[in-house]
C-alpha atoms as a PDB file:
ATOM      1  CA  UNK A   1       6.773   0.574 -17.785  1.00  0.00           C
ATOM      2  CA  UNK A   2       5.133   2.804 -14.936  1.00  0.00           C
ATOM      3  CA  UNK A   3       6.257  -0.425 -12.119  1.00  0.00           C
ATOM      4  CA  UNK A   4       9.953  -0.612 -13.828  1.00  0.00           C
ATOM      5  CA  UNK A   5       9.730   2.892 -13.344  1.00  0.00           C
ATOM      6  CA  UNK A   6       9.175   3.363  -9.523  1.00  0.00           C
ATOM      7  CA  UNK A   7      10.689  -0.230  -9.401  1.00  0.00           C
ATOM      8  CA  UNK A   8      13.841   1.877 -10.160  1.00  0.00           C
ATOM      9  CA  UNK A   9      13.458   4.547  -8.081  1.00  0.00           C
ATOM     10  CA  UNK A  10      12.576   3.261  -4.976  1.00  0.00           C
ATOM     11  CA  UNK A  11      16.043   1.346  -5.200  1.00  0.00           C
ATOM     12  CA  UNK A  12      17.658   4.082  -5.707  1.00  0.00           C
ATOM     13  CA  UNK A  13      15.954   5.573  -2.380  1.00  0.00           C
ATOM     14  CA  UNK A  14      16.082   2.585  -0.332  1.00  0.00           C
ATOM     15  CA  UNK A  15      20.176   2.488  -1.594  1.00  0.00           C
ATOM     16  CA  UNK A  16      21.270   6.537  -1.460  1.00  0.00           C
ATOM     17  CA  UNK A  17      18.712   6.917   1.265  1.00  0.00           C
ATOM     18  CA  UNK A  18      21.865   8.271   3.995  1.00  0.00           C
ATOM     19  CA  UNK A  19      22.854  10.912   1.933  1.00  0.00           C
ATOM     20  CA  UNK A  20      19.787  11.590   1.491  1.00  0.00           C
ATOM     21  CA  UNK A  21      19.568  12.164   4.784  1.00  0.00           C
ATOM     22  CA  UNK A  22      22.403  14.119   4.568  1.00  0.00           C
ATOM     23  CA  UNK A  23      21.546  16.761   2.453  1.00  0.00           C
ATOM     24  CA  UNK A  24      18.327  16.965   4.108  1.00  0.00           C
ATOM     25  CA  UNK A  25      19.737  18.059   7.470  1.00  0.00           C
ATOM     26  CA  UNK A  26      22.685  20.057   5.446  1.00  0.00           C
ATOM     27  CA  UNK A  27      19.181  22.461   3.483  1.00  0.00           C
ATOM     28  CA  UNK A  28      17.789  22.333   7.162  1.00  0.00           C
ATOM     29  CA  UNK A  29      21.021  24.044   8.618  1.00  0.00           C
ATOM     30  CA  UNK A  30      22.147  26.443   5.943  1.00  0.00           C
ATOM     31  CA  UNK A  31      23.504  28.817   8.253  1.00  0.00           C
ATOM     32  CA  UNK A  32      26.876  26.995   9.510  1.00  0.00           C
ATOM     33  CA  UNK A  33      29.399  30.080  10.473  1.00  0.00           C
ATOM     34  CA  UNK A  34      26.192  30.939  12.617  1.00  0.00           C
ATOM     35  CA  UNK A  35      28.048  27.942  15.041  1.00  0.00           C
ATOM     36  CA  UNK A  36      31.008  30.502  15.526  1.00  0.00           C
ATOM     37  CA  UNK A  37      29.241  33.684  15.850  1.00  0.00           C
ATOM     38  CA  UNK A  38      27.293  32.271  18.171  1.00  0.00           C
ATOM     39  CA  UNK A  39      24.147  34.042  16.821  1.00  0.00           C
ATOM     40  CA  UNK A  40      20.762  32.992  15.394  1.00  0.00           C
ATOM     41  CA  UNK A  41      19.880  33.628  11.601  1.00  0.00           C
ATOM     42  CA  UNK A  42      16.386  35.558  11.857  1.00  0.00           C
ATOM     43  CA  UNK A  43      15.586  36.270   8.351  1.00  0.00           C
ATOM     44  CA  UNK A  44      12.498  35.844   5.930  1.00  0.00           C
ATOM     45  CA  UNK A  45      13.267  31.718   6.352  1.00  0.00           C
ATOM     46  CA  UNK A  46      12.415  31.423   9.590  1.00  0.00           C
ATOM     47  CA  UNK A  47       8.883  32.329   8.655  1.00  0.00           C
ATOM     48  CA  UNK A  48       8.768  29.274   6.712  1.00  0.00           C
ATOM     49  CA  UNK A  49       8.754  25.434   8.847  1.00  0.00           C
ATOM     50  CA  UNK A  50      11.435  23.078   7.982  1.00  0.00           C
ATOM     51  CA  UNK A  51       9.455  19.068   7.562  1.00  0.00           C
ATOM     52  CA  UNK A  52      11.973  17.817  10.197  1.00  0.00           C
ATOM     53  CA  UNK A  53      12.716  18.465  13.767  1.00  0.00           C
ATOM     54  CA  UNK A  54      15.563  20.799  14.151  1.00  0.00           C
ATOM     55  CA  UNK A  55      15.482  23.434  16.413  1.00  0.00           C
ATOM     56  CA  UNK A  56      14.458  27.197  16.298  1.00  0.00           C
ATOM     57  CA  UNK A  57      17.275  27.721  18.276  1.00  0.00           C
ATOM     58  CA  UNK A  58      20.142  26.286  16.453  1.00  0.00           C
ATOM     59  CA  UNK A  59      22.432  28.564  14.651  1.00  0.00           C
ATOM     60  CA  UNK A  60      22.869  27.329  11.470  1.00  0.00           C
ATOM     61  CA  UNK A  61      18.661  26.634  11.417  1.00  0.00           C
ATOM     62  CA  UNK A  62      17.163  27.951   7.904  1.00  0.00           C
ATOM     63  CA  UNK A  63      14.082  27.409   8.847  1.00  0.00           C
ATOM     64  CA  UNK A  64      11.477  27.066  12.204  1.00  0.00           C
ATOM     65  CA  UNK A  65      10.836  23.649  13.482  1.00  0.00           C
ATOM     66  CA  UNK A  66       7.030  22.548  13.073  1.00  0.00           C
ATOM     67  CA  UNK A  67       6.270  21.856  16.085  1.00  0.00           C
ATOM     68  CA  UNK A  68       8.442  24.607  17.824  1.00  0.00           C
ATOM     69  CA  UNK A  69       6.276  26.933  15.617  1.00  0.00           C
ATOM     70  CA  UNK A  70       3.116  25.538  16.687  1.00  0.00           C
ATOM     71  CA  UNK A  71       3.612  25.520  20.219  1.00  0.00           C
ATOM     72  CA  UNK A  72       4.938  28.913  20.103  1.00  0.00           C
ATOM     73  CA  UNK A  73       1.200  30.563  18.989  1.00  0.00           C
ATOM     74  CA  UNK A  74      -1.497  27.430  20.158  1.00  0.00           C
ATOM     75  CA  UNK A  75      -2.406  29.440  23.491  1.00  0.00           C
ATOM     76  CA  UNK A  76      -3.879  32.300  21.275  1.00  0.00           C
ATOM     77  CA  UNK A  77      -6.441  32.326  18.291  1.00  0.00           C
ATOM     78  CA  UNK A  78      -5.789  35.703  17.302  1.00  0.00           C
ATOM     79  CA  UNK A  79      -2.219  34.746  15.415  1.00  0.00           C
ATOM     80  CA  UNK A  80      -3.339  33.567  12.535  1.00  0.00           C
ATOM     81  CA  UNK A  81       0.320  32.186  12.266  1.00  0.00           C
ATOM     82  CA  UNK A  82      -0.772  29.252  13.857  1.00  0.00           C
ATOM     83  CA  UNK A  83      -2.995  28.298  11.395  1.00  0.00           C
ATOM     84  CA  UNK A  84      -0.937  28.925   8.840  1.00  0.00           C
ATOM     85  CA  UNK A  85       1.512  26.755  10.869  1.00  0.00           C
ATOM     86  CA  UNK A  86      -1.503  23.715  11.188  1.00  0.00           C
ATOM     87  CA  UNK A  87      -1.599  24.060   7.222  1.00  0.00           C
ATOM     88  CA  UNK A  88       1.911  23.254   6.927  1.00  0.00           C
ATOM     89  CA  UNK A  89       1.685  19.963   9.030  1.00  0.00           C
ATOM     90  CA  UNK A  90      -1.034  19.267   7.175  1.00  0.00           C
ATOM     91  CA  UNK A  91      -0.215  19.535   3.743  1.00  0.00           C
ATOM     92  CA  UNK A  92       3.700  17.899   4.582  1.00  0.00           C
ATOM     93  CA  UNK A  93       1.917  15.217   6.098  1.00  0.00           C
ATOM     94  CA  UNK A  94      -0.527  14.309   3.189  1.00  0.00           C
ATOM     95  CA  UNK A  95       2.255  14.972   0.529  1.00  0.00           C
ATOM     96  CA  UNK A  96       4.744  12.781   2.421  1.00  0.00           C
ATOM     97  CA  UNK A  97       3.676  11.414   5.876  1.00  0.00           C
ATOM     98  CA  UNK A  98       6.383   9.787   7.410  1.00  0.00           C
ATOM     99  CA  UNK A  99       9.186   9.655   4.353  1.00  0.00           C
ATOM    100  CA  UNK A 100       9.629  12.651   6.335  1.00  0.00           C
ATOM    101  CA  UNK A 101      11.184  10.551   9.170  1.00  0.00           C
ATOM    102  CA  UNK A 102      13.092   8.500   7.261  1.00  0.00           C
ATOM    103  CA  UNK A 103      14.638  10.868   4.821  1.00  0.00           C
ATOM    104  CA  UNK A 104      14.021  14.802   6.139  1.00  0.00           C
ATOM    105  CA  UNK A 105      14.163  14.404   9.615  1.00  0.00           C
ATOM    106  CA  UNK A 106      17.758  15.415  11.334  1.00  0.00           C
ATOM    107  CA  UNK A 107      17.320  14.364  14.685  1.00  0.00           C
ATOM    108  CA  UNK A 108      15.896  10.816  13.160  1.00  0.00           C
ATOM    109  CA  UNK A 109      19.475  10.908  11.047  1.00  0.00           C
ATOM    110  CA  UNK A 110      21.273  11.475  13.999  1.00  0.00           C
ATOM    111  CA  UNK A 111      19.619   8.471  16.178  1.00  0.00           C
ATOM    112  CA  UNK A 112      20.716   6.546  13.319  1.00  0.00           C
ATOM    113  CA  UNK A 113      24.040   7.676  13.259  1.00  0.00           C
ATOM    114  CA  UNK A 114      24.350   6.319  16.869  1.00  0.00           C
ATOM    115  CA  UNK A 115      22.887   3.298  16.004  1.00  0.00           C
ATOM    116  CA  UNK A 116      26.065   2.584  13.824  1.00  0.00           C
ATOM    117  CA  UNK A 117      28.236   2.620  17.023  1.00  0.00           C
ATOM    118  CA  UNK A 118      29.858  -0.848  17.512  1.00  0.00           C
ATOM    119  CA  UNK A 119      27.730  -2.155  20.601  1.00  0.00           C
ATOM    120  CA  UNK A 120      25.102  -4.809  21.163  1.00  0.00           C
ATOM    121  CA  UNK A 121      22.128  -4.184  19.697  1.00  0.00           C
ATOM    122  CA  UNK A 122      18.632  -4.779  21.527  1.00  0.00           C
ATOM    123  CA  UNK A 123      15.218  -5.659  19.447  1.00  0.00           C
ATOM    124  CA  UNK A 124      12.418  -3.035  20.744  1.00  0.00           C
ATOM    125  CA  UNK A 125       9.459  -5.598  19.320  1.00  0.00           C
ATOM    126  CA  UNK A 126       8.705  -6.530  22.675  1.00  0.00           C
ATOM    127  CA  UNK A 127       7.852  -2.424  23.416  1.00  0.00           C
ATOM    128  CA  UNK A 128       5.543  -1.810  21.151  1.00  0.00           C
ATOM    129  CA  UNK A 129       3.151  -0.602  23.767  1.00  0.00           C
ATOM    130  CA  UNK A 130       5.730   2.175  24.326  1.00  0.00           C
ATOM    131  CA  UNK A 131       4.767   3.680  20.553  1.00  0.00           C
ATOM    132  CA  UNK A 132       1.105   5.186  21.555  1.00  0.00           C
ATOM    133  CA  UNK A 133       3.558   6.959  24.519  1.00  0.00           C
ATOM    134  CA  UNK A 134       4.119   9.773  21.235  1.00  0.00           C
ATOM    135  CA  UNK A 135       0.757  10.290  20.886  1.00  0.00           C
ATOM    136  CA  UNK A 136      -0.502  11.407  24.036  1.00  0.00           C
ATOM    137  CA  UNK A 137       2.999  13.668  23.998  1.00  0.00           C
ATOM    138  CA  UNK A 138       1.510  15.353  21.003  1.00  0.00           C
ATOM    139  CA  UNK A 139      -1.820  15.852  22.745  1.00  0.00           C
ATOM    140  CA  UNK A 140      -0.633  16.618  26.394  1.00  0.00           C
ATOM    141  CA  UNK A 141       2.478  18.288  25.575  1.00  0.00           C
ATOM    142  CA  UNK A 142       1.786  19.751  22.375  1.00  0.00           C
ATOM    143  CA  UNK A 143      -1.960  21.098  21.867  1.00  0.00           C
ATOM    144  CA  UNK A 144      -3.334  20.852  25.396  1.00  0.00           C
ATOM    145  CA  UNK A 145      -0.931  22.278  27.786  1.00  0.00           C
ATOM    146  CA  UNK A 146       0.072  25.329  25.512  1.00  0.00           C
ATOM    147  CA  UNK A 147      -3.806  26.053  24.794  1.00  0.00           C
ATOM    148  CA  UNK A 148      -5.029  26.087  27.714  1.00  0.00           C
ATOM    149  CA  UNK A 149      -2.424  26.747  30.579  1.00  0.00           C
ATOM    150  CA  UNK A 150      -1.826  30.672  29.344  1.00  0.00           C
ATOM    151  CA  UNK A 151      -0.326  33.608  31.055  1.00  0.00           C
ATOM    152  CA  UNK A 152      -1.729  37.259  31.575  1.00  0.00           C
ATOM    153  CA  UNK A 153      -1.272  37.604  28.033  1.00  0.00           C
ATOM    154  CA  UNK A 154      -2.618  34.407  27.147  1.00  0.00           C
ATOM    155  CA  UNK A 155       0.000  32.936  25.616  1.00  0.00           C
ATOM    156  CA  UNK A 156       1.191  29.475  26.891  1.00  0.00           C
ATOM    157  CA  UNK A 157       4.637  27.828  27.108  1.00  0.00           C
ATOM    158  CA  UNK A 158       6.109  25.757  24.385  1.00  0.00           C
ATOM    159  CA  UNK A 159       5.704  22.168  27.166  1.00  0.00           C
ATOM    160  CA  UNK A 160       7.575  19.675  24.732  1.00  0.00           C
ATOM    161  CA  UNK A 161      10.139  22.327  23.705  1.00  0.00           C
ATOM    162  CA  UNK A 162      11.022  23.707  26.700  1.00  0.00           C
ATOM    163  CA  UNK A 163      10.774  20.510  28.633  1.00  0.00           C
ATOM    164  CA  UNK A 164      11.085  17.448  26.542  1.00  0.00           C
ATOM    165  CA  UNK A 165      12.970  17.816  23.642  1.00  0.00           C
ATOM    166  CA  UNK A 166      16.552  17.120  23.361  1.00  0.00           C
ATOM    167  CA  UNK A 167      16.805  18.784  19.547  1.00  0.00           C
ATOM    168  CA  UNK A 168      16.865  21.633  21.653  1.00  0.00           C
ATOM    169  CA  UNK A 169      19.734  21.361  23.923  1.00  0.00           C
ATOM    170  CA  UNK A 170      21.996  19.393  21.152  1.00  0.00           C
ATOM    171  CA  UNK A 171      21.013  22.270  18.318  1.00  0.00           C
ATOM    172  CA  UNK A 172      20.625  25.236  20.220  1.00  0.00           C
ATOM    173  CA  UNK A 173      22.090  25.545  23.867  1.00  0.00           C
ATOM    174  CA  UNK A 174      25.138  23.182  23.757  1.00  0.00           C
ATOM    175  CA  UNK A 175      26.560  25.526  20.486  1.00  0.00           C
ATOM    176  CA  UNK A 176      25.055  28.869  21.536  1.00  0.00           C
ATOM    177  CA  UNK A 177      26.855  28.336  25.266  1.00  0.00           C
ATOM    178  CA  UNK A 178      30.015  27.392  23.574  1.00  0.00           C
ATOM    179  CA  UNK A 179      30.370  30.564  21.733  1.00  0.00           C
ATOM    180  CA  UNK A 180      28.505  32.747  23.900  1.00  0.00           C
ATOM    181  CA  UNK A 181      29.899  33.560  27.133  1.00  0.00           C
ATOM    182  CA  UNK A 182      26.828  35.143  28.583  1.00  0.00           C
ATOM    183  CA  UNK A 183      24.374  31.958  27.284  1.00  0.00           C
ATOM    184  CA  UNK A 184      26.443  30.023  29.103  1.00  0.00           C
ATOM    185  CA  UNK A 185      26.914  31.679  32.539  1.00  0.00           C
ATOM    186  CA  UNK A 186      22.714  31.729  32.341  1.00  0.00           C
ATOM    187  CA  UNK A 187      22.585  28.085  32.303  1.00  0.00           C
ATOM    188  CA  UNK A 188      20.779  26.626  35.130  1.00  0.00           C
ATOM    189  CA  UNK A 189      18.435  23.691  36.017  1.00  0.00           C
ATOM    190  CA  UNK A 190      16.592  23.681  33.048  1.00  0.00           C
ATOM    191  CA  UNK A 191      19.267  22.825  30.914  1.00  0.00           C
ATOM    192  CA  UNK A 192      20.689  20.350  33.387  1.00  0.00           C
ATOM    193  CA  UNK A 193      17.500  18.488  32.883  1.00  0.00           C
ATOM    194  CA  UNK A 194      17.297  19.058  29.231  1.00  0.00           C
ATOM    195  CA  UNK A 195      20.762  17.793  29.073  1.00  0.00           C
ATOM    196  CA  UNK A 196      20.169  14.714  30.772  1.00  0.00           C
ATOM    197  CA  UNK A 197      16.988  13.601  28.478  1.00  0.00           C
ATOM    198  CA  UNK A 198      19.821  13.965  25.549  1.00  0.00           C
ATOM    199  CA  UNK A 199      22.008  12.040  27.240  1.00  0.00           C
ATOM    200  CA  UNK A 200      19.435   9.057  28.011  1.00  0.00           C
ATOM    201  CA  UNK A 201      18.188   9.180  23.945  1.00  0.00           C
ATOM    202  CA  UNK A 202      22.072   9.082  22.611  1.00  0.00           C
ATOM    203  CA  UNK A 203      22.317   5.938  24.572  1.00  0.00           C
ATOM    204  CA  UNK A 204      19.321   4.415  23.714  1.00  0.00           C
ATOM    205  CA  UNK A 205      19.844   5.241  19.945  1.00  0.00           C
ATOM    206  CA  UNK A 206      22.839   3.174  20.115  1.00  0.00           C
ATOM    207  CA  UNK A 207      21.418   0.405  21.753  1.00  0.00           C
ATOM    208  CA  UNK A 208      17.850   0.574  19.936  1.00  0.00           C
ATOM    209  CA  UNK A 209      16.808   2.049  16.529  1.00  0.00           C
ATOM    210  CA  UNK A 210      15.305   5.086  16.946  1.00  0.00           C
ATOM    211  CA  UNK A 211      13.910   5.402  19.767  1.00  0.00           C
ATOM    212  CA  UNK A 212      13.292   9.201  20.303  1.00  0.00           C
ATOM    213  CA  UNK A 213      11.229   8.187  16.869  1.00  0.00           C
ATOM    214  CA  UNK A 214       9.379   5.127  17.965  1.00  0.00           C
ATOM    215  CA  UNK A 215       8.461   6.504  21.643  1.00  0.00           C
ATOM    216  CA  UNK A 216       8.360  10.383  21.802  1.00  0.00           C
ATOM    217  CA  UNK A 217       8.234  12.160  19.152  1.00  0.00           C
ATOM    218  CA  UNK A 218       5.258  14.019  18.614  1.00  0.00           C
ATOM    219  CA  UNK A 219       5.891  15.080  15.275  1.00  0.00           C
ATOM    220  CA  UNK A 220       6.319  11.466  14.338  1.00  0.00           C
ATOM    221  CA  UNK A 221       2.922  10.499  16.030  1.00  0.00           C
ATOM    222  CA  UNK A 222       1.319  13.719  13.609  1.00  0.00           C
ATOM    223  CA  UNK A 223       2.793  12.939  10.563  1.00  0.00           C
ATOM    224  CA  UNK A 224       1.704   9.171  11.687  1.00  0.00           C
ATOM    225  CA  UNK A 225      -2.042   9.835  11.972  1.00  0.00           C
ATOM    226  CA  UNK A 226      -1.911  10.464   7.962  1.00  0.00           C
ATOM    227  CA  UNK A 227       0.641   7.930   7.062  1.00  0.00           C
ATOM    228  CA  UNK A 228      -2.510   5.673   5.392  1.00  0.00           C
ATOM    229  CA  UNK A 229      -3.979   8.601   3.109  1.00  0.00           C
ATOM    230  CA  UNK A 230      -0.613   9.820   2.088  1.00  0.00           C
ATOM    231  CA  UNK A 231       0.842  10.491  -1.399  1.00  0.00           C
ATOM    232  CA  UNK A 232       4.117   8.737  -1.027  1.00  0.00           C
ATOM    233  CA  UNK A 233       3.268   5.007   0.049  1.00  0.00           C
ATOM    234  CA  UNK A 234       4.846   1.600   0.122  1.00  0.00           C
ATOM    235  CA  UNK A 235       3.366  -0.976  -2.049  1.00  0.00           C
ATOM    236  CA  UNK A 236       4.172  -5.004  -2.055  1.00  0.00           C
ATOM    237  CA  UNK A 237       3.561  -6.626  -5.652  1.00  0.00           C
ATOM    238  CA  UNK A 238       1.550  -9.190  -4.471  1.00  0.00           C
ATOM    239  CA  UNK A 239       2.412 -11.591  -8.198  1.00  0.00           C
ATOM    240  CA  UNK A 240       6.143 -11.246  -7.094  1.00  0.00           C
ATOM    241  CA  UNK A 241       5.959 -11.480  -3.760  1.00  0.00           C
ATOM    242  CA  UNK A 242       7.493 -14.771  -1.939  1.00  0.00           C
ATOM    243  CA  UNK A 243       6.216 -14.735   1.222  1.00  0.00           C
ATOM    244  CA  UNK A 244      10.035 -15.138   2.221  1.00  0.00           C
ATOM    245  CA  UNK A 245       9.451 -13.022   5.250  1.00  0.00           C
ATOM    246  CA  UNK A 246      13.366 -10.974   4.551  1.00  0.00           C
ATOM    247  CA  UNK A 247      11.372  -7.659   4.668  1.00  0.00           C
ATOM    248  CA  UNK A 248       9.735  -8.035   8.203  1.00  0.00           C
ATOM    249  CA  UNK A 249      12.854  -9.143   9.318  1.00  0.00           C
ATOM    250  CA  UNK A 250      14.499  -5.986   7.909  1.00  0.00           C
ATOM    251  CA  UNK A 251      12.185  -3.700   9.174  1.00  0.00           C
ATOM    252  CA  UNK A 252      13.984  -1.672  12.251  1.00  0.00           C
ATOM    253  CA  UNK A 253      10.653  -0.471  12.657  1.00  0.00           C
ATOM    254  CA  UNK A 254       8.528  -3.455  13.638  1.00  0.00           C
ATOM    255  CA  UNK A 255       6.277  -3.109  10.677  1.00  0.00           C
ATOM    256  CA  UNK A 256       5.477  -6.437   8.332  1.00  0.00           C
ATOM    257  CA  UNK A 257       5.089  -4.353   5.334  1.00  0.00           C
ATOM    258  CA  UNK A 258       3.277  -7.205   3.622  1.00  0.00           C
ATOM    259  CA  UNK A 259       0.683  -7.056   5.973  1.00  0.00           C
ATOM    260  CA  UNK A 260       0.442  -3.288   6.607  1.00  0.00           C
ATOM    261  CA  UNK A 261       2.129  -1.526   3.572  1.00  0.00           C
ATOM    262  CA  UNK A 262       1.323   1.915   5.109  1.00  0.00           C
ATOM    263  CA  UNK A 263       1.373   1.020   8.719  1.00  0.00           C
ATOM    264  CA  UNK A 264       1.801   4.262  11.249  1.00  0.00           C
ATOM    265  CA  UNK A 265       5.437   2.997  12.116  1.00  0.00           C
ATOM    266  CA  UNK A 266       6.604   2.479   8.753  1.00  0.00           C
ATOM    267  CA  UNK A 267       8.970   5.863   7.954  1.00  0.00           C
ATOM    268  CA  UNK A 268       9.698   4.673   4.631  1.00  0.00           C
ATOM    269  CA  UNK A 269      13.052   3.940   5.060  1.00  0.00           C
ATOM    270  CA  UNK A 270      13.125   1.434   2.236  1.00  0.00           C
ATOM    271  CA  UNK A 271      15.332  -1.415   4.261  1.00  0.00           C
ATOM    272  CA  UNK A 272      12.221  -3.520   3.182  1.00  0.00           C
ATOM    273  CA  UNK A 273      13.302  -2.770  -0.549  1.00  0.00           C
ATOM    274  CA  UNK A 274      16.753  -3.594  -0.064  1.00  0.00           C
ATOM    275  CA  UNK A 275      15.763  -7.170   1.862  1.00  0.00           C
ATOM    276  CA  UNK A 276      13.193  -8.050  -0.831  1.00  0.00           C
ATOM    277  CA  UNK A 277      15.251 -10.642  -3.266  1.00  0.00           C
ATOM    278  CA  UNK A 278      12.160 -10.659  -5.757  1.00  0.00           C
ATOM    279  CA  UNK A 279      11.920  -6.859  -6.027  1.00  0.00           C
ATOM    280  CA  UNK A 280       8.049  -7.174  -4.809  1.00  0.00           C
ATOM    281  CA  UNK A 281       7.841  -3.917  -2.298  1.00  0.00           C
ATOM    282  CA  UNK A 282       8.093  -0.730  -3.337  1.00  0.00           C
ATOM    283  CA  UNK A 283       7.701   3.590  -2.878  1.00  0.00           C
ATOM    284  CA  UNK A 284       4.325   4.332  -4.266  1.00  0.00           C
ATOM    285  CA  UNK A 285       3.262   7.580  -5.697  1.00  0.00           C
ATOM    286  CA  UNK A 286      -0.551   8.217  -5.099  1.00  0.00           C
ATOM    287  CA  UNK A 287      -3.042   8.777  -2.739  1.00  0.00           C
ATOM    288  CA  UNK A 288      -4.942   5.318  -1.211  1.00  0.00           C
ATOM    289  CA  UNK A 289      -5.653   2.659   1.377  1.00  0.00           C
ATOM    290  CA  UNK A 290      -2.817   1.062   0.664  1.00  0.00           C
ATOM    291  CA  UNK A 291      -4.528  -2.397   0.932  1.00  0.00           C
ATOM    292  CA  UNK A 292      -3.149  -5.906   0.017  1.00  0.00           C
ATOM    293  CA  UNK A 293      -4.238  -8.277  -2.823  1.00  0.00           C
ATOM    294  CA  UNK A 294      -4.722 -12.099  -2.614  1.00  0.00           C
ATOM    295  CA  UNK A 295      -2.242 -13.932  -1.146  1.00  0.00           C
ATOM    296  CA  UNK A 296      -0.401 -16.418  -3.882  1.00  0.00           C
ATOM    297  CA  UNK A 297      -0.819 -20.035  -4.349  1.00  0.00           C
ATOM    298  CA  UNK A 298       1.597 -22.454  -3.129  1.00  0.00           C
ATOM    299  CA  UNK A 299       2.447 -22.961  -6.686  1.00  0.00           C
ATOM    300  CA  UNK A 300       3.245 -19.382  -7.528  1.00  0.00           C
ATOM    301  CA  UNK A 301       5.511 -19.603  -4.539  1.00  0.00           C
ATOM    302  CA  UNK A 302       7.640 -22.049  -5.359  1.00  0.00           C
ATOM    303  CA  UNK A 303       7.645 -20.529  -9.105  1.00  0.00           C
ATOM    304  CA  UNK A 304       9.284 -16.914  -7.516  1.00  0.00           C
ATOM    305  CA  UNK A 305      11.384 -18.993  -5.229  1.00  0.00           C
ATOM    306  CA  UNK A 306      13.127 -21.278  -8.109  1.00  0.00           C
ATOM    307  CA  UNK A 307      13.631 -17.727  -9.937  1.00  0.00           C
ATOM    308  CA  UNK A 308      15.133 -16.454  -6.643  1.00  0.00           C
ATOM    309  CA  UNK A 309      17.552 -19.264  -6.619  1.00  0.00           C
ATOM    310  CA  UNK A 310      18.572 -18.912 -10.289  1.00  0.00           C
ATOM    311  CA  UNK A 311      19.659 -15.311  -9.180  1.00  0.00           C
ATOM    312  CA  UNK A 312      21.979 -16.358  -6.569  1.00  0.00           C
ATOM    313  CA  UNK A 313      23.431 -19.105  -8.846  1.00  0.00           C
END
């Protein structure tokens, strides 16, 4: 009953899973007559991180970004904000790990959104090496920069914020200049910059899936490092599975999820649900290893694939 169960719901997931996506990024961005006010909402919420990345800076933002938040207080131990802040990645990264990406995450929504352009579409299997790129982001940019390069008051900058991330400019600066007149005659090279990195991710998102996700995001690469040990997994029935090889195909994300259920890639995005014609991989509730069973006997094999066939007739 318990299989049938999740069975159930992770199709529902894997099927409703954009407007999902949707409402996620709607919660994130409560605030939307903030966009022609061209003000920030500062209230209790922003105390409070958002599991996405969305901006501080963005109008309609109900919440603080994660990593935003982080940055912001790293450079000094004497907030204890920023362990408050560390608790919060924590904890959203053992509930969830990266479901968060798939489902919460606005800016990974968006890249996805581009993705849907008409346009030829290039594989990014070949640049895998370009995934551990995120990782030294998140300690470079992230944790070691703002610690340690500090100013009189020893504070340091927010690095990926102020010079990396494109949430920023799309969220914040591009809506806040449009309605503010003053924000927008203090534009200068910073923004330029900033502007250009957006530029260069909205047309790699429509050529490849994801890429801000797969390559830079640091948040990503965090809620990555806890992907194995976290509560919502992906599990492949090993007596139903086919060894048909539809869900690696699937996967946008370069993961074989028969091989690596809980791989650091895999954002849960369910297409490997969807593709699987024997219903063998599914969301798993619990914390583990997420490790495989035996693989089945030729026999077995062609047993699932004759009751594959009687499907389709």
């Amino acid at each position: 009953m318990g299989k049938k169960k999740f069975t159930g719901v992770s199709q529902f997931l894997a099927r409703f899973r954009g407007w999902i996506q949707a409402g996620a990024a709607l919660l994130t961005n409560l605030h939307l007559p903030n966009f022609l006010k061209g003000g920030l909402y500062q209230g209790a919420g922003k105390t409070v991180c958002v599991p996405g990345l969305n901006c501080y800076s963005c109008p309609a933002a109900s919440g603080a970004c994660p990593i935003g938040a982080f940055q912001a207080v790293v450079g000094s131990s004497k907030f204890s904000f920023s362990y408050y802040i560390t608790g919060i990645l924590i904890l959203l990264g053992v509930l969830l790990g990266r479901f968060i990406c798939g489902f919460l995450c606005p800016f990974g929504w968006f890249q996805e959104l581009l993705h849907k352009i008409p346009s030829r579409k290039l594989s990014t299997r070949k640049l895998k090496p370009l995934r551990y790129l995120k990782y030294a982001i998140l300690l470079v940019m992230v944790f070691l920069l703002p610690a340690f390069l500090v100013n009189d008051v020893g504070m340091g900058d927010p690095f990926f914020c102020k010079y990396l991330c494109p949430q920023g400019v799309l969220e914040g600066a591009i809506p806040l200049s449009l309605a503010n007149s003053g924000i927008r005659a203090a534009l200068g090279s910073l923004f330029t910059w900033k502007f250009g990195i957006l530029l260069v991710v909205i047309v790699l998102s429509v050529l490849f899936y994801r890429p801000f996700c797969k390559w830079i995001c640091p948040l990503g690469a965090f809620y990555a490092l806890l992907n194995k040990v976290s509560l919502v997994q992906m599990k492949v029935d090993q007596s139903k599975c086919i060894s048909c090889g539809k869900c690696a195909k699937a996967c946008k994300m370069d993961v074989d999820v028969t091989k690596s259920p809980n791989h650091t890639e895999c954002i849960r995005c369910g297409m490997c649900v969807r593709a699987c014609p024997t219903n063998a991989v599914r969301f798993r509730c619990g914390f583990g290893t997420g490790k495989q069973g035996t693989v089945l006997p030729e026999k077995t094999n062609k047993q699932m694939n004759d009751i594959v066939k009687e499907k389709k007739s």
